[in-house]
N, C-alpha and C. Protein backbone atom coordinates (compact mmCIF):
# COMPACT_ATOMS: atom_id res chain seq x y z
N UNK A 1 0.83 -1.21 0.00
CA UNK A 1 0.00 0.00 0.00
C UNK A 1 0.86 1.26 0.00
N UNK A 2 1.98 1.50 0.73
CA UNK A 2 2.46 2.40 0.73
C UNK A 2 4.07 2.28 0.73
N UNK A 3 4.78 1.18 0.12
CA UNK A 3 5.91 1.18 -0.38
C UNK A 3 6.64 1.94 -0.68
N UNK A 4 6.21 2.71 -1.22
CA UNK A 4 7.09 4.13 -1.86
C UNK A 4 7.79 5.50 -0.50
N UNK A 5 6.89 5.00 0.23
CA UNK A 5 6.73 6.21 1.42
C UNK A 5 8.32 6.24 1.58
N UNK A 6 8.99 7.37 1.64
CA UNK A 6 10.24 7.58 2.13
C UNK A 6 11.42 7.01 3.08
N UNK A 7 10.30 6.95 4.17
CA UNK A 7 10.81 6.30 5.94
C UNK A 7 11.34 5.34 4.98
N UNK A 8 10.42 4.18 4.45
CA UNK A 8 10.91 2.85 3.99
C UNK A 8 12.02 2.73 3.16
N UNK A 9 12.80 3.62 2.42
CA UNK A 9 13.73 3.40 1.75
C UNK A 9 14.88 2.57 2.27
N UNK A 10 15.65 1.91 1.98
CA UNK A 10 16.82 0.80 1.96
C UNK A 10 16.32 -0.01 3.13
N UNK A 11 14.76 -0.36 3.00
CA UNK A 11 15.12 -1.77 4.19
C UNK A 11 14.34 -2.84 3.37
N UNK A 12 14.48 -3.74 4.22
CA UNK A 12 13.81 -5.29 3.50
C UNK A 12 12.43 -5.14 3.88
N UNK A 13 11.89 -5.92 2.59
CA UNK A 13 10.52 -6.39 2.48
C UNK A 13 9.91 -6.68 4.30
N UNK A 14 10.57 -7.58 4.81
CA UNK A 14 10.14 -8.10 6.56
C UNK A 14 9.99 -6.90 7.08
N UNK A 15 11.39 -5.95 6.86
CA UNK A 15 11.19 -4.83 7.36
C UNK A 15 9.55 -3.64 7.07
N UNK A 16 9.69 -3.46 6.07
CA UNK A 16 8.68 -2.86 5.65
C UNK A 16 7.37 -3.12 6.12
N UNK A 17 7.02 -4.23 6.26
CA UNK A 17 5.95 -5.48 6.56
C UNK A 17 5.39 -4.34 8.04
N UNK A 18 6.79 -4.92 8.95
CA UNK A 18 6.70 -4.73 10.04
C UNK A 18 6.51 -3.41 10.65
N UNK A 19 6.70 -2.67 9.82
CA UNK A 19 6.75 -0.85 10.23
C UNK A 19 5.46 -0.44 9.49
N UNK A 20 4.57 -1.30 7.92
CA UNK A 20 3.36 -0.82 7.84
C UNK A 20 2.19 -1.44 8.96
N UNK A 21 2.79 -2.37 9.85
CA UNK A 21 1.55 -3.28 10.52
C UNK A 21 1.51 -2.17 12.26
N UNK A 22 2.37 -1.19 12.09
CA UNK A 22 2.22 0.01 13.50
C UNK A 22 1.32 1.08 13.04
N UNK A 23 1.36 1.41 11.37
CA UNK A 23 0.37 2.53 11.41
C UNK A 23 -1.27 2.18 11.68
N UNK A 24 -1.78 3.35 11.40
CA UNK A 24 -3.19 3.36 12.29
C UNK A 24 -3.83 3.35 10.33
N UNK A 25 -4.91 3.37 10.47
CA UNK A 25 -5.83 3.23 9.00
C UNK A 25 -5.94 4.54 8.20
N UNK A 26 -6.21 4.58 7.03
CA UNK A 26 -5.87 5.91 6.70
C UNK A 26 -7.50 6.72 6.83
N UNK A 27 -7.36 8.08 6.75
CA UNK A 27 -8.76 8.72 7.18
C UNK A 27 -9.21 9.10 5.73
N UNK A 28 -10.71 9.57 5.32
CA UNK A 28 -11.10 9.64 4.24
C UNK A 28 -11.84 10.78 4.59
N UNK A 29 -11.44 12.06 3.00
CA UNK A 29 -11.90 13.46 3.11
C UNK A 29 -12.63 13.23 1.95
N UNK A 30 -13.78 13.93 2.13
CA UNK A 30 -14.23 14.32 0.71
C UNK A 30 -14.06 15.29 0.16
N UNK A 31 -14.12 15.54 -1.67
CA UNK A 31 -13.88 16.59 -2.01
C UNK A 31 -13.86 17.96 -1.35
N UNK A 32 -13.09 18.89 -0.85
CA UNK A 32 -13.42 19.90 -0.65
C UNK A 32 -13.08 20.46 1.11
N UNK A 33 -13.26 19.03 1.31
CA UNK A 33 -12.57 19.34 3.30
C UNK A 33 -11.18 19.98 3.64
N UNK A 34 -11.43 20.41 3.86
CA UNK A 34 -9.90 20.97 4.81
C UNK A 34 -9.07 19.42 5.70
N UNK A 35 -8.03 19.48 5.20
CA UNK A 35 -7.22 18.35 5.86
C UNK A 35 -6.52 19.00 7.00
N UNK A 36 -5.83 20.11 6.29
CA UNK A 36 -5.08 20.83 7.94
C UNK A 36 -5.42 22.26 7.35
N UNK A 37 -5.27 23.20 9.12
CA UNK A 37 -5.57 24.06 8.44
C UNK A 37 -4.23 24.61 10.16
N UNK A 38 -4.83 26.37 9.86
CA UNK A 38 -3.16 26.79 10.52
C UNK A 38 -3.23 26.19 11.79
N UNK A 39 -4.21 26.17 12.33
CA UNK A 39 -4.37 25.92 14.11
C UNK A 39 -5.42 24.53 14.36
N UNK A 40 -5.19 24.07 13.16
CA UNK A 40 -6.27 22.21 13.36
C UNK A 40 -5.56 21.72 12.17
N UNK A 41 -4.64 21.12 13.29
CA UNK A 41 -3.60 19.93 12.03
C UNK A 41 -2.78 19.18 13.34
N UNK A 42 -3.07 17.27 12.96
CA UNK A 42 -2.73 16.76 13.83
C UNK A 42 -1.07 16.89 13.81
N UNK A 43 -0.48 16.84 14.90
CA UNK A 43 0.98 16.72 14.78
C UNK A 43 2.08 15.61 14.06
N UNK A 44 1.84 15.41 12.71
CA UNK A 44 2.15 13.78 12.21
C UNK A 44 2.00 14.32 10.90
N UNK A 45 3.01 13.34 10.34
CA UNK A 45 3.14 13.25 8.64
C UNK A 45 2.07 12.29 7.99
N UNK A 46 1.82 13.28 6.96
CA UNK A 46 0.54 12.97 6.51
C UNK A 46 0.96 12.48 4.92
N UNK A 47 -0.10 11.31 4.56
CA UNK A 47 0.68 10.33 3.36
C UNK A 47 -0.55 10.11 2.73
N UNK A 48 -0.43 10.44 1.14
CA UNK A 48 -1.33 10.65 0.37
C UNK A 48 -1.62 9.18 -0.44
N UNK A 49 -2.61 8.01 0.28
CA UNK A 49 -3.15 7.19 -0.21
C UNK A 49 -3.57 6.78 -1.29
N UNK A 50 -4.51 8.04 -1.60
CA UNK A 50 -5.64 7.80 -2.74
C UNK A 50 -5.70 9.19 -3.03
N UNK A 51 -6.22 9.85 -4.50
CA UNK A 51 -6.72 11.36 -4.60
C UNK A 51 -5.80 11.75 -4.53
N UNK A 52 -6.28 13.69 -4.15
CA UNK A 52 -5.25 14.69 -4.95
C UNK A 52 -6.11 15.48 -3.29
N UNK A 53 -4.66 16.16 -2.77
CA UNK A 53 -4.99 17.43 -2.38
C UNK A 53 -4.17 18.93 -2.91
N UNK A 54 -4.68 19.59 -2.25
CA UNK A 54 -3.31 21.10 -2.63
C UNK A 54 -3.25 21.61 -0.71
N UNK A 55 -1.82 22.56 -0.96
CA UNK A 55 -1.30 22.94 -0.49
C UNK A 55 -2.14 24.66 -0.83
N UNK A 56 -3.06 25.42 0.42
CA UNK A 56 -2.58 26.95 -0.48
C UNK A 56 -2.57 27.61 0.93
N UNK A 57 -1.79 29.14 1.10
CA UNK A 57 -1.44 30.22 1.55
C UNK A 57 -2.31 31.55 1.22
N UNK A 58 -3.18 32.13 2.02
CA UNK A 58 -3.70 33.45 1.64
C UNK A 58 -4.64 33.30 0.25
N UNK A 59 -5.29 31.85 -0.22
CA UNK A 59 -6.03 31.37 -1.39
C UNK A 59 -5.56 31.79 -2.46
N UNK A 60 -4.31 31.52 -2.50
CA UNK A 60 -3.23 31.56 -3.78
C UNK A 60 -2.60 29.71 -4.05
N UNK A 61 -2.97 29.19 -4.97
CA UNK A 61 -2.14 27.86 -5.12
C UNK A 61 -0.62 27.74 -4.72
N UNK A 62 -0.74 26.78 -4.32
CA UNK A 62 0.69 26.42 -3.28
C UNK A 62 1.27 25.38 -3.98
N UNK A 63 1.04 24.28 -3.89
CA UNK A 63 1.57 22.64 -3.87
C UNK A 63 0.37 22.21 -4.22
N UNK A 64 0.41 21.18 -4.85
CA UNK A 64 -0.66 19.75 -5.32
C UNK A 64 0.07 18.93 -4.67
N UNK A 65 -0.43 17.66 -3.82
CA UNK A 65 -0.08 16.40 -3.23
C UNK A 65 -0.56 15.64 -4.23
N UNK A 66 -0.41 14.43 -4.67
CA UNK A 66 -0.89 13.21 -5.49
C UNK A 66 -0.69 11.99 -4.30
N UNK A 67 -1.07 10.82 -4.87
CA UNK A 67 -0.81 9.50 -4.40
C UNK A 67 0.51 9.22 -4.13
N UNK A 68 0.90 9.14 -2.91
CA UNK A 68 2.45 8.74 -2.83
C UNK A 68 2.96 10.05 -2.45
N UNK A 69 1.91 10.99 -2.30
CA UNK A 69 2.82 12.14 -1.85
C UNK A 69 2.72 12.59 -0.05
N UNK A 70 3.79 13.18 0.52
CA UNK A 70 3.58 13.59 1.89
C UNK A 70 3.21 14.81 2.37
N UNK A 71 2.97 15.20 3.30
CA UNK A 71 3.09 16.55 4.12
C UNK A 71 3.22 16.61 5.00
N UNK A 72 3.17 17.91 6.29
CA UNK A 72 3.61 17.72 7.59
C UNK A 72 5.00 17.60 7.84
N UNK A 73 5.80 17.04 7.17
CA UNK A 73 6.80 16.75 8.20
C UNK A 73 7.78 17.80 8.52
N UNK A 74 7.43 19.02 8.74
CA UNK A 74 8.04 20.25 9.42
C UNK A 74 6.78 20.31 10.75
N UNK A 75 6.11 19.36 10.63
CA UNK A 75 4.89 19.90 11.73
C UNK A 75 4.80 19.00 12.96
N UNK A 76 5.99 17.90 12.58
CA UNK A 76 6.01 16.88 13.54
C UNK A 76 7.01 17.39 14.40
N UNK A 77 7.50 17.17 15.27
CA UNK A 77 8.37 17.19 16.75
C UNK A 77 8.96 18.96 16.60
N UNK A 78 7.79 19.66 16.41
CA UNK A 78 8.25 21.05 16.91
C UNK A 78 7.38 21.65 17.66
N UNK A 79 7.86 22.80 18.26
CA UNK A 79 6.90 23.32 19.51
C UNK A 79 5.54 24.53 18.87
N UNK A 80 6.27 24.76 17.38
CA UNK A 80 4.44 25.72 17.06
C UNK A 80 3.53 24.63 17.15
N UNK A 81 2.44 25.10 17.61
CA UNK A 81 0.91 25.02 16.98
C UNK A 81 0.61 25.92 16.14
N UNK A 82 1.37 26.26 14.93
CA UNK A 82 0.51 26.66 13.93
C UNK A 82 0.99 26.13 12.99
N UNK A 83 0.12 25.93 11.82
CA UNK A 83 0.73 25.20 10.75
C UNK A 83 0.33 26.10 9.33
N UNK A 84 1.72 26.56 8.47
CA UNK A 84 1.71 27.59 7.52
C UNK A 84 0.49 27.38 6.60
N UNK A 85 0.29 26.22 6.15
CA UNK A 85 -0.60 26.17 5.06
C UNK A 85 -1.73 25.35 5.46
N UNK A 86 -2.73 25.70 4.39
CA UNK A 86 -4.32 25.14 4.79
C UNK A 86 -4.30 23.81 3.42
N UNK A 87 -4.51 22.69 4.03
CA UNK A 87 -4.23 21.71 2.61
C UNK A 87 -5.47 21.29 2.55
N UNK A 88 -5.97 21.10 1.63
CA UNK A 88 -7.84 20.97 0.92
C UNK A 88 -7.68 19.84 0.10
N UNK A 89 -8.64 18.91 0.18
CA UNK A 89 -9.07 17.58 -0.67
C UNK A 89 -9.41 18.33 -1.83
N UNK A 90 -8.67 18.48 -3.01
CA UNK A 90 -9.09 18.82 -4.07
C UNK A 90 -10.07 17.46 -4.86
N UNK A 91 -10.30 16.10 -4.87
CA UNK A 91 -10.35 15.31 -4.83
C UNK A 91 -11.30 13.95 -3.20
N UNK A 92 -12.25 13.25 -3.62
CA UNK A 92 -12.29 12.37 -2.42
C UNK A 92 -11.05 11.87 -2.65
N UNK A 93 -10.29 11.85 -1.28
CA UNK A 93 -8.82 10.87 -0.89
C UNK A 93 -8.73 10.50 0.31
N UNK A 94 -7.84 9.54 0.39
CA UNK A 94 -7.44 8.36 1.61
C UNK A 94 -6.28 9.65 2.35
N UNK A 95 -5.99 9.83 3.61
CA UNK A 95 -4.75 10.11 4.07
C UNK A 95 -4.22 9.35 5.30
N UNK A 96 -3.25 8.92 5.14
CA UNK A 96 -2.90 8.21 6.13
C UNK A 96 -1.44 9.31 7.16
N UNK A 97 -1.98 9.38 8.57
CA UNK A 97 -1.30 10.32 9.51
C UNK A 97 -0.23 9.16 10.09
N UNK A 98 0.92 9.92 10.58
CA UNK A 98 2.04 8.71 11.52
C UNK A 98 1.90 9.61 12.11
N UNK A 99 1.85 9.37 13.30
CA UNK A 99 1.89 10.64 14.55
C UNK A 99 3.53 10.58 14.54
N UNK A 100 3.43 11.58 16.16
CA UNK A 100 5.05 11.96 16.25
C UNK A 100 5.48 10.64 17.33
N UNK A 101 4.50 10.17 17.97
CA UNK A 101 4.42 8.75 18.66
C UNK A 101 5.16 7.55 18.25
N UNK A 102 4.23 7.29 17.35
CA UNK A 102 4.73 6.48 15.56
C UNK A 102 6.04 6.61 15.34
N UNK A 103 6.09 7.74 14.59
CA UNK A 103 7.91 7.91 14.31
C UNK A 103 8.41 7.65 15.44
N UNK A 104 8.62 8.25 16.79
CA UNK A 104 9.62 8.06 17.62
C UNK A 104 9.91 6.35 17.64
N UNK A 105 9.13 5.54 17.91
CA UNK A 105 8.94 4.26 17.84
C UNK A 105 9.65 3.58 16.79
N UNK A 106 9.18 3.92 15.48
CA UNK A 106 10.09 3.26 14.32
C UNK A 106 11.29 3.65 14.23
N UNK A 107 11.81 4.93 14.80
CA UNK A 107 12.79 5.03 14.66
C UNK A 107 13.36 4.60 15.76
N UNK A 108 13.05 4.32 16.81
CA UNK A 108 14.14 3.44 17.91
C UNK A 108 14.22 2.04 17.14
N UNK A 109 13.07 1.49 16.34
CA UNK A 109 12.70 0.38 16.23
C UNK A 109 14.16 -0.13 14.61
N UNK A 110 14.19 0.88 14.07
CA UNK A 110 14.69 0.73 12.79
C UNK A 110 15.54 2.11 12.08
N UNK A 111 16.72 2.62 13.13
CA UNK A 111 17.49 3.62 12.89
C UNK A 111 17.93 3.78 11.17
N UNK A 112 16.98 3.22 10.39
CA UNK A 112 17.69 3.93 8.93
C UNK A 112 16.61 4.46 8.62
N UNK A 113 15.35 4.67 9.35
CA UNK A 113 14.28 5.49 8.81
C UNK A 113 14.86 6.62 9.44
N UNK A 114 15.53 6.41 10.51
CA UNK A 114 15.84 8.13 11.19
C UNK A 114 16.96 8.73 10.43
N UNK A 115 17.48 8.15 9.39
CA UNK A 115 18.37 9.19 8.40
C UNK A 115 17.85 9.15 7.22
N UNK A 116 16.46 8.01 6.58
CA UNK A 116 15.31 8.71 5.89
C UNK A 116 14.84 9.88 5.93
N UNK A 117 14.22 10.10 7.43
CA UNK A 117 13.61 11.66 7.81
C UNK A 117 14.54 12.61 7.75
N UNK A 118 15.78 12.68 8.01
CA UNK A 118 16.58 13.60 8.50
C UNK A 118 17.03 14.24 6.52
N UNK A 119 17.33 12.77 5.49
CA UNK A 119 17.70 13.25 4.50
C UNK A 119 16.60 13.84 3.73
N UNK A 120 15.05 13.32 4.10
CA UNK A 120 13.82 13.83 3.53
C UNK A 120 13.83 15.74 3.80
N UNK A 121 14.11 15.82 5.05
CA UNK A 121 14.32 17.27 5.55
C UNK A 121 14.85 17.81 5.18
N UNK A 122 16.35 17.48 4.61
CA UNK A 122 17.84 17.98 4.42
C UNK A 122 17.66 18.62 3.06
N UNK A 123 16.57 17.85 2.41
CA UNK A 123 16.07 18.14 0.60
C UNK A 123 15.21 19.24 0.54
N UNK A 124 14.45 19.23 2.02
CA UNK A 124 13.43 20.27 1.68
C UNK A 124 14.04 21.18 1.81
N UNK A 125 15.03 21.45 2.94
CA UNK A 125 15.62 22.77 3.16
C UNK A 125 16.33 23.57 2.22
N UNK A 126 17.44 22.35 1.47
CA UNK A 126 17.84 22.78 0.07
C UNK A 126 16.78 23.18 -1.02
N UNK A 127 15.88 23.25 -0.90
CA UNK A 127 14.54 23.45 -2.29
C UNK A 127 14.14 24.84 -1.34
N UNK A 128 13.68 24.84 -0.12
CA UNK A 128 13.64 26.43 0.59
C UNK A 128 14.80 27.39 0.06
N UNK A 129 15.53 27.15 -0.23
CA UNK A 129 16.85 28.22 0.62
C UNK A 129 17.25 28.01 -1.22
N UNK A 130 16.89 27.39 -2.32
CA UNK A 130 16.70 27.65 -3.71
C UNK A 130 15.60 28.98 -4.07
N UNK A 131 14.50 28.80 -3.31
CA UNK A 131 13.36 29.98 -3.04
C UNK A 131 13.75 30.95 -2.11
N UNK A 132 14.49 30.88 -1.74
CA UNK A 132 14.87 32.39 -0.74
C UNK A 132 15.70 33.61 -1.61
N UNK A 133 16.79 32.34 -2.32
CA UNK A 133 17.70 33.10 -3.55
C UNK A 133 16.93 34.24 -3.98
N UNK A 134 15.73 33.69 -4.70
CA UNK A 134 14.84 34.57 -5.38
C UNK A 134 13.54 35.88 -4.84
N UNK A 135 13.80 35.96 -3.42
CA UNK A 135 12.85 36.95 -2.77
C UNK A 135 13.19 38.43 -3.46
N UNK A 136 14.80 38.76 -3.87
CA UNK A 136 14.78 39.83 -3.92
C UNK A 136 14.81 40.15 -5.51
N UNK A 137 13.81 39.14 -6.32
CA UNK A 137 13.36 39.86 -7.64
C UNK A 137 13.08 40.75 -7.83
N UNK A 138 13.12 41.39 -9.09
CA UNK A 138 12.49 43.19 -9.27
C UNK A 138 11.59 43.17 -10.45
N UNK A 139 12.36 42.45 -11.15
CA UNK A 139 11.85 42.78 -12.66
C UNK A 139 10.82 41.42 -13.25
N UNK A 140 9.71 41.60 -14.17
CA UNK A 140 9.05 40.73 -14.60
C UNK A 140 9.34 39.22 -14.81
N UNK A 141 10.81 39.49 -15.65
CA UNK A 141 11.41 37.91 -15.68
C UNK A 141 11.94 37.32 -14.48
N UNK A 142 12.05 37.85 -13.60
CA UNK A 142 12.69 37.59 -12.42
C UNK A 142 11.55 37.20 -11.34
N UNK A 143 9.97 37.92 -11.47
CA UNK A 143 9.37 37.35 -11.17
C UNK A 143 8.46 36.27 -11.60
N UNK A 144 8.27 35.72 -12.77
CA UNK A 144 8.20 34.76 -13.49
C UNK A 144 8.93 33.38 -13.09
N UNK A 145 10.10 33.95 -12.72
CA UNK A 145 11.04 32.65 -12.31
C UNK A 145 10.55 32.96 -11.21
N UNK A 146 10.71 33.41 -10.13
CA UNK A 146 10.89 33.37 -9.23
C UNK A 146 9.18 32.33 -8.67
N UNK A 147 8.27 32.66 -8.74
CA UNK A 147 7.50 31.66 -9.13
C UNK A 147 7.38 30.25 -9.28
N UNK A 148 7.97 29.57 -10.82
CA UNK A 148 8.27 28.53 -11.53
C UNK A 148 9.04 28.21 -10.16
N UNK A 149 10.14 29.06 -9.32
CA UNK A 149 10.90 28.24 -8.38
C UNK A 149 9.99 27.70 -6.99
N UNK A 150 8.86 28.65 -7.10
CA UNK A 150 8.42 28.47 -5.83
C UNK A 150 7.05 26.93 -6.11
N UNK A 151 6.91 26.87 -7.08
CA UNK A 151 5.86 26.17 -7.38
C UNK A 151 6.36 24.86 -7.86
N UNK A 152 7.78 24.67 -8.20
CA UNK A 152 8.16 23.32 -8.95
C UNK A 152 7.58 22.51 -7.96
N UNK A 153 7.62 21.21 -8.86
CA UNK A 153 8.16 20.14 -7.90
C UNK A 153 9.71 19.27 -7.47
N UNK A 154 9.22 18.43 -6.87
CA UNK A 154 11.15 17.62 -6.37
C UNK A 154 11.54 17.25 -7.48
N UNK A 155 11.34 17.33 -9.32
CA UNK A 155 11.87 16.96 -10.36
C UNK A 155 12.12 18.41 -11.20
N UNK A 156 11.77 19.45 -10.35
CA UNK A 156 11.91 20.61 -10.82
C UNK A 156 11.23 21.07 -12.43
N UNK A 157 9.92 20.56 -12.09
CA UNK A 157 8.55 20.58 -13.00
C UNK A 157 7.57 21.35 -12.44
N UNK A 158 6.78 22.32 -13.18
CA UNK A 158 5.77 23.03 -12.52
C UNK A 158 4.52 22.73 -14.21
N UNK A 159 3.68 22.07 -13.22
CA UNK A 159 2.08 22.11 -13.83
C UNK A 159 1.73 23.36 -13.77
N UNK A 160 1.40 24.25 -14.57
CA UNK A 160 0.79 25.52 -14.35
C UNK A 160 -0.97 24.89 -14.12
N UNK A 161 -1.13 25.69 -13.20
CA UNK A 161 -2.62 25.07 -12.43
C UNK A 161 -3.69 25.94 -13.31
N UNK A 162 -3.69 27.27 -13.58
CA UNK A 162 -4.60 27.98 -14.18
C UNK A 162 -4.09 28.48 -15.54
N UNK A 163 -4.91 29.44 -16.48
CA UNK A 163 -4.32 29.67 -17.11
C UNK A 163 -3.14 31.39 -17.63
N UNK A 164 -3.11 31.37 -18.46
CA UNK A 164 -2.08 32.51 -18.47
C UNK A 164 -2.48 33.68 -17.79
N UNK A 165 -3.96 34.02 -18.38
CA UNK A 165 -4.14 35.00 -17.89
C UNK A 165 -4.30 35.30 -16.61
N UNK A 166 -5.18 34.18 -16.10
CA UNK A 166 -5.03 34.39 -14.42
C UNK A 166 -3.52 34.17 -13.92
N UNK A 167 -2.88 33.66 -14.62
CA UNK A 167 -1.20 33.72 -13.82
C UNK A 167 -0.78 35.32 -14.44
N UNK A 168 -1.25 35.78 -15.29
CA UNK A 168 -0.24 37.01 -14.94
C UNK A 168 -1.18 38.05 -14.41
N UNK A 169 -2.76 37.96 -13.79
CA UNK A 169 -3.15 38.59 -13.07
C UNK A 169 -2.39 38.40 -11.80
N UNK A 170 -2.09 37.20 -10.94
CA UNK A 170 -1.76 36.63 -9.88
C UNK A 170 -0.13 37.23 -9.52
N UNK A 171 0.30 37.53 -10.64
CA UNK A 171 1.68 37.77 -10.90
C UNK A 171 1.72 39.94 -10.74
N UNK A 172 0.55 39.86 -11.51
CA UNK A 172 0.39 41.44 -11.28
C UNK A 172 1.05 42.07 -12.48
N UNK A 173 1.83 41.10 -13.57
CA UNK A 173 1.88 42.07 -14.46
C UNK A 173 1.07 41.41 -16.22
N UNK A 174 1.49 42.36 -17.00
CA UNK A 174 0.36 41.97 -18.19
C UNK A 174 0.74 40.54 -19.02
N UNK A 175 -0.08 40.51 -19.57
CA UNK A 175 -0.07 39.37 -19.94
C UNK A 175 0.73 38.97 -21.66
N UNK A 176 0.86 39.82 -22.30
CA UNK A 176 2.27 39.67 -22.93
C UNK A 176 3.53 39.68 -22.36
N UNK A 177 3.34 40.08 -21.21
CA UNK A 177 4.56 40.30 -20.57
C UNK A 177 5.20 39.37 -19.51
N UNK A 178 4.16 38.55 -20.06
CA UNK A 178 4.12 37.06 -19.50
C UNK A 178 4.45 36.17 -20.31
N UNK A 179 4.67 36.11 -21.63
CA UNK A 179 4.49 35.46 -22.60
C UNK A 179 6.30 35.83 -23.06
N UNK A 180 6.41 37.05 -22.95
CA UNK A 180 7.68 37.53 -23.30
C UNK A 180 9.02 37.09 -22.04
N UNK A 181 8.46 36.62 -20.95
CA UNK A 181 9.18 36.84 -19.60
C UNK A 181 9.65 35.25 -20.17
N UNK A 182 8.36 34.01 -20.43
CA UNK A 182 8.50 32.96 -20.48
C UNK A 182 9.51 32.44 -21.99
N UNK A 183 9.74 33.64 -22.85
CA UNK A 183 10.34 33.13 -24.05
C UNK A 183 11.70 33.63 -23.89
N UNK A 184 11.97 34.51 -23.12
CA UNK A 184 13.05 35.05 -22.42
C UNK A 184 13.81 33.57 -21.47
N UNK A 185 13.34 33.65 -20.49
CA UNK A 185 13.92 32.22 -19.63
C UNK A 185 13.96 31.08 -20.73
N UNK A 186 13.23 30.72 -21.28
CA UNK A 186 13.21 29.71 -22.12
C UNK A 186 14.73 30.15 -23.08
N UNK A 187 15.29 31.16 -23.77
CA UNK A 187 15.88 31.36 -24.56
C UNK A 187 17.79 31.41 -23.61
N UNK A 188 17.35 31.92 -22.37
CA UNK A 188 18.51 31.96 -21.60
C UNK A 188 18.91 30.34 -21.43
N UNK A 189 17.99 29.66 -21.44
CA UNK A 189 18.42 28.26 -20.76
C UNK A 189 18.02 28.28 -19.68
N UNK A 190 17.14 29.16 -18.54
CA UNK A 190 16.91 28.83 -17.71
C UNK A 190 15.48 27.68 -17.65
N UNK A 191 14.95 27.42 -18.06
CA UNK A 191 13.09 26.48 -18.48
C UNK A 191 13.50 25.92 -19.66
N UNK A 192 12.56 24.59 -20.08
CA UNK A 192 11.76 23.85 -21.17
C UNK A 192 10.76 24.37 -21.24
N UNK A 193 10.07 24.76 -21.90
CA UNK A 193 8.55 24.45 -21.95
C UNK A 193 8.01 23.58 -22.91
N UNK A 194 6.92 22.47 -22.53
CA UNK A 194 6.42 21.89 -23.25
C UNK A 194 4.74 21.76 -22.69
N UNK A 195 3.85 22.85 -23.60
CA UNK A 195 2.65 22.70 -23.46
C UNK A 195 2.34 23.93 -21.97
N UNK A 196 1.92 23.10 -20.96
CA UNK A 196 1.51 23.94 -19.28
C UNK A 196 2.66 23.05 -18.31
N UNK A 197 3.51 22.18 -19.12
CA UNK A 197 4.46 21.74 -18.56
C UNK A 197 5.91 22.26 -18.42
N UNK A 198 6.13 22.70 -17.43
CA UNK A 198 7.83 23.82 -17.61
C UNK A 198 8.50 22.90 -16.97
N UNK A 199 9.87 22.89 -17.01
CA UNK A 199 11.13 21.91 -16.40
C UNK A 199 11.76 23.18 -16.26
N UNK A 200 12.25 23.62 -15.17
CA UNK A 200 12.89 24.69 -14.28
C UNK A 200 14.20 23.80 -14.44
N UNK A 201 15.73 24.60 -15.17
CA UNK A 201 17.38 23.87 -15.37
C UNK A 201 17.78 24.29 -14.46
């Protein structure tokens, strides 16, 4: 069921067995529920079963989750209660939570999930601090990228979710100038584009 999940990387099948037979069942949202929101979100990494949720901030698109995808895990073993983003069942989906209980346990139980989590973290921080580079954009193309950086994913691919025009409303500037920003990066070598599919180099 959930093979792919991270924790599990480099152990044996027995192993695996034995670390999916501690989690608890996964919970089921329907379209449209709030999964977490800033101040109601359980403390535990949350693992995308079935369906599609998103990630959004201030009702601006954030992140899409798919099947096989996670969240939370900046929300486990720290002292806020608040949690940055509000994540919504775009989709009916399965989510399955590991509390912070859970982890502590598997990881006494099976110390190579605890340098799973630690290298799962180590990636996000490097993909943050790729988006920080870019806060002090000025100019159109710069915010264009700057964007594409904030929205990729871990293959450094961004689905554009809407279309142009609402992205260069969202963006705040016009919409040739959106078109020109994207043939620009594209021409530097910084993007592919193919179709609403961009590959960020």
């Amino acid at each position: 069921m959930i093979y792919d999940l991270f924790l599990l990387n480099n152990l044996s099948d027995n192993e695996k067995e034995q670390i999916i037979s501690l989690l608890d069942k996964p919970f089921f949202f329907k379209k449209g529920k709030v999964i977490y929101s800033r101040n109601n979100f359980k403390k535990a990494l949350g693992y995308i079963v079935s369906g599609k949720a998103s990630a959004v901030n201030d009702s601006l698109f954030k992140k899409s989750f798919e099947k096989g995808n996670v969240f939370g895990a900046a929300a486990v073993f720290g002292s806020d209660n608040c949690y940055v983003s509000k994540i919504v069942a775009e989709s009916d989906c399965e989510v399955l939570f590991i509390s912070e209980e859970t982890l502590k346990k598997i990881f006494n139980l099976y110390p190579v999930t605890t340098v799973n989590y630690i290298m799962f973290l180590s990636n996000k921080i490097r993909f943050l601090n790729l988006k920080l580079n870019m806060i002090s954009c000025t100019n159109a193309e710069d915010t264009v990228y700057k964007y594409l950086i904030e929205n990729m994913n871990s293959e450094k691919i961004v689905n554009l979710p809407v279309s142009m025009t609402t992205l260069a409303r969202m963006l705040n500037i016009g919409r040739a100038t959106l078109y020109r920003s994207f043939d620009s990066l594209e021409y530097s070598g910084k993007i592919k584009r193919k179709k609403n599919n961009i590959k960020v180099i």
